[in-house]
N, C-alpha and C. Protein backbone atom coordinates (compact mmCIF):
# COMPACT_ATOMS: atom_id res chain seq x y z
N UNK A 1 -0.29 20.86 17.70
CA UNK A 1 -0.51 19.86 16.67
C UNK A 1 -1.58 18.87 17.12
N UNK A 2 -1.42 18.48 18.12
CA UNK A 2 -2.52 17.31 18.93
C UNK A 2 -3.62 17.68 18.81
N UNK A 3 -3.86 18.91 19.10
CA UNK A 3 -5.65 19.71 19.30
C UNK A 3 -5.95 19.97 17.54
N UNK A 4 -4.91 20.33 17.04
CA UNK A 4 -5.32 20.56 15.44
C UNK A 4 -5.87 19.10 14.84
N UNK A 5 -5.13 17.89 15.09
CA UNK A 5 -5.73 16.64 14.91
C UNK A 5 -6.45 16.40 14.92
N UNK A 6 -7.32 16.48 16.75
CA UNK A 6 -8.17 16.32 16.95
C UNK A 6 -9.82 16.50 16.82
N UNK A 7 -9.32 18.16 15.94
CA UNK A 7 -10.19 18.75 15.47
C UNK A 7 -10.07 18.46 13.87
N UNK A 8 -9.62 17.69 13.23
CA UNK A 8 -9.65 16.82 12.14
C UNK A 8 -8.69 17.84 10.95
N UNK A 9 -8.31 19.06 11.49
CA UNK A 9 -8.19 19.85 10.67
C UNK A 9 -6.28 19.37 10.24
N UNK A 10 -6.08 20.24 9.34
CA UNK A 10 -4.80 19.53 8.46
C UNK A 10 -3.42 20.37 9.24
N UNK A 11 -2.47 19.62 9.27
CA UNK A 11 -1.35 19.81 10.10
C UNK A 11 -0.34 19.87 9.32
N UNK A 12 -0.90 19.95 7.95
CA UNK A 12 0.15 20.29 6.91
C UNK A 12 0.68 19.31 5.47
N UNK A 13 1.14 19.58 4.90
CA UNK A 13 1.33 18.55 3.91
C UNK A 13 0.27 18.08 3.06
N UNK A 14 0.20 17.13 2.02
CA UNK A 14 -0.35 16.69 1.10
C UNK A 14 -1.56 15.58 1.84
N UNK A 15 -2.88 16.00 1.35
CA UNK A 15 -3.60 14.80 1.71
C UNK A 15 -3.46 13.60 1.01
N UNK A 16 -4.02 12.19 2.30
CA UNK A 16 -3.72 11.11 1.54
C UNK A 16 -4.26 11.11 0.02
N UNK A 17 -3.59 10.32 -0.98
CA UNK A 17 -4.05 10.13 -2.01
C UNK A 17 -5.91 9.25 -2.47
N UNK A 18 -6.43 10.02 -3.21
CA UNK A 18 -7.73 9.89 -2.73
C UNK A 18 -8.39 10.76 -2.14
N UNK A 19 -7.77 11.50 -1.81
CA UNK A 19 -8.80 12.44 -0.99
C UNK A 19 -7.84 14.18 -1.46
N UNK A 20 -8.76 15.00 -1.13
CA UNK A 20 -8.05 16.85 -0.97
C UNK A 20 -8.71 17.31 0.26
N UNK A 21 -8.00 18.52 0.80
CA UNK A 21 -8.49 18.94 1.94
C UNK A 21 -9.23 20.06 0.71
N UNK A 22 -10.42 20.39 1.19
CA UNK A 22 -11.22 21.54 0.64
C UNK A 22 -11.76 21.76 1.78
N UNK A 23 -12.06 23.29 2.02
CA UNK A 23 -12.53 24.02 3.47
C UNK A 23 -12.45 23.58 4.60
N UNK A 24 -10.81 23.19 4.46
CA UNK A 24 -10.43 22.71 5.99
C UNK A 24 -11.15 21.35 5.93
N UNK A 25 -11.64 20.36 5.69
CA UNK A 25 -11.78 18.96 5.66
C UNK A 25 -11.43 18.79 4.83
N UNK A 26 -11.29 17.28 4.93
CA UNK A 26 -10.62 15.92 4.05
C UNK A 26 -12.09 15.33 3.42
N UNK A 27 -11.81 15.54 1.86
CA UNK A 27 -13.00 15.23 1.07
C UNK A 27 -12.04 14.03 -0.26
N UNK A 28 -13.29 13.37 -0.88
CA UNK A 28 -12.89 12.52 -1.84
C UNK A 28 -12.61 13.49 -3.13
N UNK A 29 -11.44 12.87 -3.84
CA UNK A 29 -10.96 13.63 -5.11
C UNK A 29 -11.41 12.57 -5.85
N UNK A 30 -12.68 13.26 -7.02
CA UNK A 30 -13.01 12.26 -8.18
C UNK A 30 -12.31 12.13 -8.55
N UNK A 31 -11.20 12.19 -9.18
CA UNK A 31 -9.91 12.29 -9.80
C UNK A 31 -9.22 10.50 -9.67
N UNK A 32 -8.94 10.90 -7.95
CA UNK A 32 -7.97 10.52 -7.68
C UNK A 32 -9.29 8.87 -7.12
N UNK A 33 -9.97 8.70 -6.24
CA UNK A 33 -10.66 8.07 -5.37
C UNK A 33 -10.66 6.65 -6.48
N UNK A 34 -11.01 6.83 -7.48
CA UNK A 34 -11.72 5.13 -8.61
C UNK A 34 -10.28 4.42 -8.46
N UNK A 35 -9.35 5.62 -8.76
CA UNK A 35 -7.99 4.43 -8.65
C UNK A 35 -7.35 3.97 -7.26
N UNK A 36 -7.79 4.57 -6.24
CA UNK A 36 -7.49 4.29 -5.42
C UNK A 36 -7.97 2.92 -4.77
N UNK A 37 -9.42 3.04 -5.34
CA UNK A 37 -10.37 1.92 -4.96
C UNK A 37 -9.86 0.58 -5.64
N UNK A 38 -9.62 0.96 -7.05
CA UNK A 38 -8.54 0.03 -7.47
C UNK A 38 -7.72 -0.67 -7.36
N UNK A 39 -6.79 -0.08 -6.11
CA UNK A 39 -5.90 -0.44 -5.92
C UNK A 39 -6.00 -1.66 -4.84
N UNK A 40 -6.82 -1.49 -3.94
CA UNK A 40 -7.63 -2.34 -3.14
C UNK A 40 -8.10 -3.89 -3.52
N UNK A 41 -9.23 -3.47 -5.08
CA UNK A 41 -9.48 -4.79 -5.73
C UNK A 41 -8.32 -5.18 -6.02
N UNK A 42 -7.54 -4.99 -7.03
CA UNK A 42 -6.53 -5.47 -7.33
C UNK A 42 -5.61 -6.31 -6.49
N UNK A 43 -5.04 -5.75 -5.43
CA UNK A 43 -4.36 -6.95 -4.51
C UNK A 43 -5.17 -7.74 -4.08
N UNK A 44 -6.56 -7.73 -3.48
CA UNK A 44 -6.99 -8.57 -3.22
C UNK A 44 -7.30 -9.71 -4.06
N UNK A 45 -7.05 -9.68 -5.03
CA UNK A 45 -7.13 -11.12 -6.25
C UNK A 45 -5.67 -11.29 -6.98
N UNK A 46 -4.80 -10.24 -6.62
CA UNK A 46 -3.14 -10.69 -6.86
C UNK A 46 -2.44 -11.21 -5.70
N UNK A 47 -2.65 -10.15 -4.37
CA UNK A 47 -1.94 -10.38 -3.47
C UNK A 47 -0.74 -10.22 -3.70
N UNK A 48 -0.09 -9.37 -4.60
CA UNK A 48 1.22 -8.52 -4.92
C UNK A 48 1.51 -7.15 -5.37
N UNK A 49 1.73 -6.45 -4.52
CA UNK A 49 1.80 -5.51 -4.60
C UNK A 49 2.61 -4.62 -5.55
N UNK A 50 3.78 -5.58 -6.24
CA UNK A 50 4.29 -5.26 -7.44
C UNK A 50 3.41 -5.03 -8.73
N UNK A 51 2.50 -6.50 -8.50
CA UNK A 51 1.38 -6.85 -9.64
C UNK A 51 0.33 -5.65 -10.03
N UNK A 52 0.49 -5.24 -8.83
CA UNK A 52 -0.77 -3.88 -8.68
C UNK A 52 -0.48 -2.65 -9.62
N UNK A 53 1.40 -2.42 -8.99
CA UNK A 53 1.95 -1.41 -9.39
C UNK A 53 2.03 -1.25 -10.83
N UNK A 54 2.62 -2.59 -11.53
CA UNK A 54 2.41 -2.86 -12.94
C UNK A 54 0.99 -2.75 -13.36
N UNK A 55 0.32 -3.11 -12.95
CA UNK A 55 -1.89 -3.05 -13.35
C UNK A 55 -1.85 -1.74 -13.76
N UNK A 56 -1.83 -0.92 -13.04
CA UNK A 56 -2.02 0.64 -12.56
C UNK A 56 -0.84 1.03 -13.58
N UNK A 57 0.27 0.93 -13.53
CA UNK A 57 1.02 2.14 -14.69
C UNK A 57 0.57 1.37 -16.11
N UNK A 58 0.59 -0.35 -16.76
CA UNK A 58 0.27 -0.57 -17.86
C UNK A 58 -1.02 0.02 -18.05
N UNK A 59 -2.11 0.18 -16.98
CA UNK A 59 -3.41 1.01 -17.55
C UNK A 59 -3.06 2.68 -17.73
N UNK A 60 -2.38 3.39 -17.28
CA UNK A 60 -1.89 4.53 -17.56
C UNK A 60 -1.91 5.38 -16.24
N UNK A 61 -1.96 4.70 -15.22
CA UNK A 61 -2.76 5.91 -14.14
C UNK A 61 -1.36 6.18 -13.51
N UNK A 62 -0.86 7.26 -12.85
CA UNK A 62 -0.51 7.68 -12.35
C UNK A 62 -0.47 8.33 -11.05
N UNK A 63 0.62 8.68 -9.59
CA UNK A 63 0.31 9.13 -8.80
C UNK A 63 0.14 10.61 -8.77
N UNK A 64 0.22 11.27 -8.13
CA UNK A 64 -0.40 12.83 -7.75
C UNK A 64 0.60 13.56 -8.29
N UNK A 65 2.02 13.30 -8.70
CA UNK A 65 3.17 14.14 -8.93
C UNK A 65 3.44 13.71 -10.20
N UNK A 66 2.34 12.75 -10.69
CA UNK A 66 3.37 12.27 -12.24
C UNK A 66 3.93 10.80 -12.30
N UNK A 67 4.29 10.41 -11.31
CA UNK A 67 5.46 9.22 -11.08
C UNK A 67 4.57 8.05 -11.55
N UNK A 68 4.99 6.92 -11.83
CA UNK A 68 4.45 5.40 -11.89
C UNK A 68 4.58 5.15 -10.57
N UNK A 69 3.22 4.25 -10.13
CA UNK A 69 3.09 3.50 -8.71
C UNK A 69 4.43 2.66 -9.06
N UNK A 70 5.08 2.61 -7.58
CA UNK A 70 5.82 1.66 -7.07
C UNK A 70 5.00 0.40 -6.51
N UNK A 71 5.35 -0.32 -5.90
CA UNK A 71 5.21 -1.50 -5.14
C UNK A 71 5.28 -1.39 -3.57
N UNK A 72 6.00 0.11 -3.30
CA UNK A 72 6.38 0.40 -1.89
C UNK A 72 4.99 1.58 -1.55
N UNK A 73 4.87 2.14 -2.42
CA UNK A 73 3.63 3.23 -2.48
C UNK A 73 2.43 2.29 -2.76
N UNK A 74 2.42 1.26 -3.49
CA UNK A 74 1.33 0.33 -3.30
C UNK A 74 0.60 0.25 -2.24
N UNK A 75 2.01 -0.35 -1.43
CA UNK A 75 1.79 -0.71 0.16
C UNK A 75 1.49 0.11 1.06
N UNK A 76 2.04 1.29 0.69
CA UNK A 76 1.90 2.17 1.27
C UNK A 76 0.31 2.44 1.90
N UNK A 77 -0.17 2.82 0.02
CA UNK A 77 -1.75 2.86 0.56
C UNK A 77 -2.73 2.06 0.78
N UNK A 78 -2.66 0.91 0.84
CA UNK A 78 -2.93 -0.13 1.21
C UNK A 78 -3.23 -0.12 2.69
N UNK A 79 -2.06 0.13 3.42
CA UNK A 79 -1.97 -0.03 4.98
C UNK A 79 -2.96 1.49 5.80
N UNK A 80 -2.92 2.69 4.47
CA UNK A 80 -3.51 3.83 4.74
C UNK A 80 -4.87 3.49 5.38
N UNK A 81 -5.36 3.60 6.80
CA UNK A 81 -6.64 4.00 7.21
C UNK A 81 -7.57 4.73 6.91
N UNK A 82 -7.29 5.91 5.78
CA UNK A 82 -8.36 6.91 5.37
C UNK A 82 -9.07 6.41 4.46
N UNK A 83 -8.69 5.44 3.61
CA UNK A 83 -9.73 4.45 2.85
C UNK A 83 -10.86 4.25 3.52
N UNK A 84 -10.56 3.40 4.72
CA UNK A 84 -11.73 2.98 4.90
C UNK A 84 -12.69 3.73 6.17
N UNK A 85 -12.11 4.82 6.13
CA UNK A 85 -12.89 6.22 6.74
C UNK A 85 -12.24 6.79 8.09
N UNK A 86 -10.89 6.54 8.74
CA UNK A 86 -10.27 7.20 9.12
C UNK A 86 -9.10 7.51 8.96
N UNK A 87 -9.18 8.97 9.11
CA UNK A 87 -7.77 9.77 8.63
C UNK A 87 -6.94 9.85 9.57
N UNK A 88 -5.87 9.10 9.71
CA UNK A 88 -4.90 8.60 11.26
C UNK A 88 -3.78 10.19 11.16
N UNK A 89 -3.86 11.10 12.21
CA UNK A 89 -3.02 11.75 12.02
C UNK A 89 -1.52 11.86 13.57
N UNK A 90 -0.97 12.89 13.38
CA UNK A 90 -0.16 12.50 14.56
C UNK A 90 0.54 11.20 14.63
N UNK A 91 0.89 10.68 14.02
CA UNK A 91 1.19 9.27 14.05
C UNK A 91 2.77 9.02 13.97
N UNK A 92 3.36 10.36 13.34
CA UNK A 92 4.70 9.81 13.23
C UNK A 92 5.33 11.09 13.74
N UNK A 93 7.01 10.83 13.43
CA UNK A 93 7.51 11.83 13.75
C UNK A 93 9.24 11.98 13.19
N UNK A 94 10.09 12.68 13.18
CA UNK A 94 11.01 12.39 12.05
C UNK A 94 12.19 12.78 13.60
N UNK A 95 13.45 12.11 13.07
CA UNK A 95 14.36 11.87 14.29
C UNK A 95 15.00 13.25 13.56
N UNK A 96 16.40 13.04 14.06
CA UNK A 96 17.47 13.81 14.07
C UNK A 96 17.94 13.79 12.36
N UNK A 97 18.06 12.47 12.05
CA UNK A 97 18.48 12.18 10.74
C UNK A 97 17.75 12.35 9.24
N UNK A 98 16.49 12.75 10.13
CA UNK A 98 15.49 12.91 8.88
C UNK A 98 14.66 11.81 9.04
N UNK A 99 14.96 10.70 9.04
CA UNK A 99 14.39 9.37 9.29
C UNK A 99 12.84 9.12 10.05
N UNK A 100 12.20 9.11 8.91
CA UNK A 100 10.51 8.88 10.04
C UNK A 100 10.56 7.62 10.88
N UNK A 101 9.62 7.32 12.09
CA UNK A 101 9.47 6.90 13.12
C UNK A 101 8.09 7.11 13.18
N UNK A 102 7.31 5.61 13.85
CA UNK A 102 6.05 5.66 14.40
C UNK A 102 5.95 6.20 15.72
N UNK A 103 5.04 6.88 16.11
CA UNK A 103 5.12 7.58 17.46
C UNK A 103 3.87 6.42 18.33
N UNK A 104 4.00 6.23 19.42
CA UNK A 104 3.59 5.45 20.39
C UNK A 104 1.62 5.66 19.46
N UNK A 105 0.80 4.55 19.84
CA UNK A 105 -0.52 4.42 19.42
C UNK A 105 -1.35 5.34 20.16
N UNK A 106 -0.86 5.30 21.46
CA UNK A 106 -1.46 6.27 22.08
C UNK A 106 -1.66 7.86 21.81
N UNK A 107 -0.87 8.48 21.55
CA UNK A 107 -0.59 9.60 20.87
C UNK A 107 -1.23 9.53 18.87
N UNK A 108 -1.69 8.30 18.43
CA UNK A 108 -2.16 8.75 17.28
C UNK A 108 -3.73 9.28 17.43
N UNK A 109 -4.04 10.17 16.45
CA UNK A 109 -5.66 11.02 16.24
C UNK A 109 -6.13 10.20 15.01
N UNK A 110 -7.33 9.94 15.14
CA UNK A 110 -8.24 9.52 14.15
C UNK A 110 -9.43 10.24 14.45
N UNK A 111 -9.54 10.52 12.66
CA UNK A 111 -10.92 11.62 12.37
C UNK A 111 -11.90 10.72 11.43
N UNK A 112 -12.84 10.64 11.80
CA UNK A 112 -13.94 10.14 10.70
C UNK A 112 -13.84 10.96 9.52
N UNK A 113 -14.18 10.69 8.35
CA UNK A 113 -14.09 11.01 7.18
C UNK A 113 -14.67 9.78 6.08
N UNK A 114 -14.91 10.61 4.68
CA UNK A 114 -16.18 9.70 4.45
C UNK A 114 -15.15 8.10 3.23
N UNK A 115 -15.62 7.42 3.29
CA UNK A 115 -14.78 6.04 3.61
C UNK A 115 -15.11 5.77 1.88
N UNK A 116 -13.80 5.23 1.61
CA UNK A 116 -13.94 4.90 -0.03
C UNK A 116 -14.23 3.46 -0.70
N UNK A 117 -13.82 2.44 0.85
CA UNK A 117 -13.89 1.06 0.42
C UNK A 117 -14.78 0.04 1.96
N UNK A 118 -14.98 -0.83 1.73
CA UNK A 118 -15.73 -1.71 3.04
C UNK A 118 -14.61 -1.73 3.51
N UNK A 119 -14.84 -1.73 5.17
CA UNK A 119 -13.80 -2.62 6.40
C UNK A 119 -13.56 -4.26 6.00
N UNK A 120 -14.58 -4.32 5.24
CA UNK A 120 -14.23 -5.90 5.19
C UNK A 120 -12.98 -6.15 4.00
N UNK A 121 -12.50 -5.18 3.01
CA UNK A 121 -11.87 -5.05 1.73
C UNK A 121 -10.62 -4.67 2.35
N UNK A 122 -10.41 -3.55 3.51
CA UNK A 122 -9.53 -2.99 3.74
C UNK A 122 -9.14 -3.97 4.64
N UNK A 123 -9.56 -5.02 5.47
CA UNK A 123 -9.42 -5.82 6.50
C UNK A 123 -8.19 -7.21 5.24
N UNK A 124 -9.03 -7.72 4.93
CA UNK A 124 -8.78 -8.92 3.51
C UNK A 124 -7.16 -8.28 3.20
N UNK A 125 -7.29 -7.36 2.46
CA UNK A 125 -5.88 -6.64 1.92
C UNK A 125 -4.72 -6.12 3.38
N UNK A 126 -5.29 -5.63 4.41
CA UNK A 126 -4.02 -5.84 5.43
C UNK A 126 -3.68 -6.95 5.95
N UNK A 127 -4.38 -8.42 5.97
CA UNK A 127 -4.58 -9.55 6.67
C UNK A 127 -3.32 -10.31 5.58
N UNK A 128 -3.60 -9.88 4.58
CA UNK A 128 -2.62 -10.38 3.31
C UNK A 128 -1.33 -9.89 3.53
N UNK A 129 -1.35 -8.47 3.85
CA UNK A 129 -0.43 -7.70 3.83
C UNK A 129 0.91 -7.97 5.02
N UNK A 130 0.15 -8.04 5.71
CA UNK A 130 1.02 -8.60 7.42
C UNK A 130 1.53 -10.23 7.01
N UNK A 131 0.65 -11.09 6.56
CA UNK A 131 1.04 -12.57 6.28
C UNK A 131 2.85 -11.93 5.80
N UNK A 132 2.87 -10.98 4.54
CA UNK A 132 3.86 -11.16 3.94
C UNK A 132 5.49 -10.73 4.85
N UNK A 133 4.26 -9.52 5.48
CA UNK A 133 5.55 -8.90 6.95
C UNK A 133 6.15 -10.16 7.24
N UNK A 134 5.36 -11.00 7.79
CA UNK A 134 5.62 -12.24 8.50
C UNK A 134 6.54 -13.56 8.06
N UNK A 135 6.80 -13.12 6.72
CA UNK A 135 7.83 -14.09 5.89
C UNK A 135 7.15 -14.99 5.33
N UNK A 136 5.40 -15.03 5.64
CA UNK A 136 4.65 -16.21 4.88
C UNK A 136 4.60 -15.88 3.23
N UNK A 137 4.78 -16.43 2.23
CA UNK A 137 4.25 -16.06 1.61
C UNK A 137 2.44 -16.00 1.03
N UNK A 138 2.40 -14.91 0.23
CA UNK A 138 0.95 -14.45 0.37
C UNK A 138 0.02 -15.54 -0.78
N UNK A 139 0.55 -16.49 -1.20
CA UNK A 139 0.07 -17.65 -2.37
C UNK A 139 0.89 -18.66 -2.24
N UNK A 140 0.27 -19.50 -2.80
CA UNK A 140 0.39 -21.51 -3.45
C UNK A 140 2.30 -20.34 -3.68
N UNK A 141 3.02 -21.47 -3.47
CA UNK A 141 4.52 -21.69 -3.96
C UNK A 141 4.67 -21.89 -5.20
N UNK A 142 5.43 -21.62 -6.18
CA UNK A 142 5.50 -22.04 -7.33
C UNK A 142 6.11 -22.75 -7.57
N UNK A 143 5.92 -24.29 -7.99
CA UNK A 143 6.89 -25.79 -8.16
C UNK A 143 6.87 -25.98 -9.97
N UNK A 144 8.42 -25.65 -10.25
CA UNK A 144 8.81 -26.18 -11.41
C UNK A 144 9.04 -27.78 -11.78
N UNK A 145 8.98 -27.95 -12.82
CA UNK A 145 8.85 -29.54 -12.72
C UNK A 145 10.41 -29.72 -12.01
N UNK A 146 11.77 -29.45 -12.61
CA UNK A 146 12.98 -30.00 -12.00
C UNK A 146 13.86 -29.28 -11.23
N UNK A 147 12.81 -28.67 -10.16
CA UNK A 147 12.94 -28.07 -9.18
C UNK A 147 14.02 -28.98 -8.20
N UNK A 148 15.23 -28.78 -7.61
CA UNK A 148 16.28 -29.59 -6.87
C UNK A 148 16.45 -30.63 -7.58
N UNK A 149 16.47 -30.48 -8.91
CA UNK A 149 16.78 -31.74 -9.33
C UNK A 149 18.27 -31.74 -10.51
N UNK A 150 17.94 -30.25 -11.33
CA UNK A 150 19.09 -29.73 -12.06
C UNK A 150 20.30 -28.76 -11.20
N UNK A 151 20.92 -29.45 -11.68
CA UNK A 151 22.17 -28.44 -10.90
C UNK A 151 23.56 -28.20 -11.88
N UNK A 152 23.64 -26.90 -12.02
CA UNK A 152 24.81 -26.48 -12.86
C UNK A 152 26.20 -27.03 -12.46
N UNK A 153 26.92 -27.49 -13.92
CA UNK A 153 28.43 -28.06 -13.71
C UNK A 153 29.14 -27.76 -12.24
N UNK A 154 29.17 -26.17 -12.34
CA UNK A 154 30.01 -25.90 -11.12
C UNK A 154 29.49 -26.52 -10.01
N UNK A 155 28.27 -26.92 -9.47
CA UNK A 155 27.96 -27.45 -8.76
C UNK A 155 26.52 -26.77 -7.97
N UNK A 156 26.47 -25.66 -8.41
CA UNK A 156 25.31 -24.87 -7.81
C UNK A 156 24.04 -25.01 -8.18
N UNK A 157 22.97 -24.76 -7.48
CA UNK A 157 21.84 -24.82 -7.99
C UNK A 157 21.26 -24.19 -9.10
N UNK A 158 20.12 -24.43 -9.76
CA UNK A 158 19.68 -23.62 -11.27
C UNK A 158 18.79 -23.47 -11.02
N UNK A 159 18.82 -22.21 -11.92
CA UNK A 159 17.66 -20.76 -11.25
C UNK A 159 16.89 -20.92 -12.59
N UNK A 160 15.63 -20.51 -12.74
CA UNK A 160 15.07 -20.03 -13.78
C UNK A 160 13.98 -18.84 -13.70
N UNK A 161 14.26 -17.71 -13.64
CA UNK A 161 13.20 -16.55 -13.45
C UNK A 161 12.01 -16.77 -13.76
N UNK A 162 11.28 -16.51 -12.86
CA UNK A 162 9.62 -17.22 -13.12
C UNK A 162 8.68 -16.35 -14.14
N UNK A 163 9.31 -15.27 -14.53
CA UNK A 163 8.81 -14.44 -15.96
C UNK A 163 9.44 -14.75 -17.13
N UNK A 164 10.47 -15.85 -17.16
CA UNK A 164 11.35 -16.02 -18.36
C UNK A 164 10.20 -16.95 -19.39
N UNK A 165 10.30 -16.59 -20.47
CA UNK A 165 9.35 -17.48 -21.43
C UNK A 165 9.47 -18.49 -22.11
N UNK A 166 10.90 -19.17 -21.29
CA UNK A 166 11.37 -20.45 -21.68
C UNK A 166 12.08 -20.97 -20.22
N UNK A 167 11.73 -22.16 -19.78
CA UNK A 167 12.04 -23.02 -18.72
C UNK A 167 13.60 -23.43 -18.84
């Protein structure tokens, strides 16, 4: 598997989205590549990866099997390196339980391949992305006017869903 990596060639499974293996390399799928690129702009001026997911299915697009983007597949490709021109392979590995696992950095292969977005786009959108790992949130807070100020009979605080169309 290591030497197949290394030699850029495919070790099995579905290429990242955005791309098809044709004659043994990893090439861009017109198809697939505009939305992918998409997906990129988009967080970078939402910075939510839900927001994205909703962008992308209310415009109609779909992933490779049919499904509506999630928010977790958002992220997913987001964090993907083959965007921005390497295809990280070897990288994981699945336990006993089924359960994937990152395998040590040392042991990952990266292949050049031809790049769909700037380092500087793919940089912006993981820099965002990690803030959120990190418990920061990724934007301004949202302050209601009587924010700690209303509190229900029983004594608890009052919620108001920030999509509700009445305060």
């Amino acid at each position: 598997i290591k030497i197949r990596a290394q030699l850029g060639k495919s070790l099995g499974g579905a290429a990242p989205f955005g791309y098809q293996w044709k004659d043994h390399k990893l090439q861009i799928d017109p198809k697939e590549a505009p939305v992918r690129k998409l997906i990129y702009e988009f967080f970078a001026k939402s910075k939510r990866t839900k927001g994205v997911a909703r962008q992308l299915n209310d415009a109609g697009y779909r992933t490779r099997k049919g499904a509506k983007f999630s928010d977790t597949t958002v992220g997913r490709l987001l964090e993907d390196t083959t965007a921005k021109g390497f295809y990280r392979a070897n990288h994981t590995h699945r336990d006993g339980s089924g359960k994937l696992h990152l395998k040590p950095e040392s042991e990952w292969m990266f292949t050049p391949v031809e790049r769909l977005i700037s380092d500087e786009l793919w940089n912006e959108c993981n820099a965002l992305l990690s803030q959120r790992k990190d418990g920061k949130p990724p934007g301004p807070k949202t302050v209601h006017l009587f924010a700690g100020i209303l509190w229900c009979g029983c004594g608890h605080k009052m919620y108001v869903f920030s999509r509700s169309p009445k305060y």
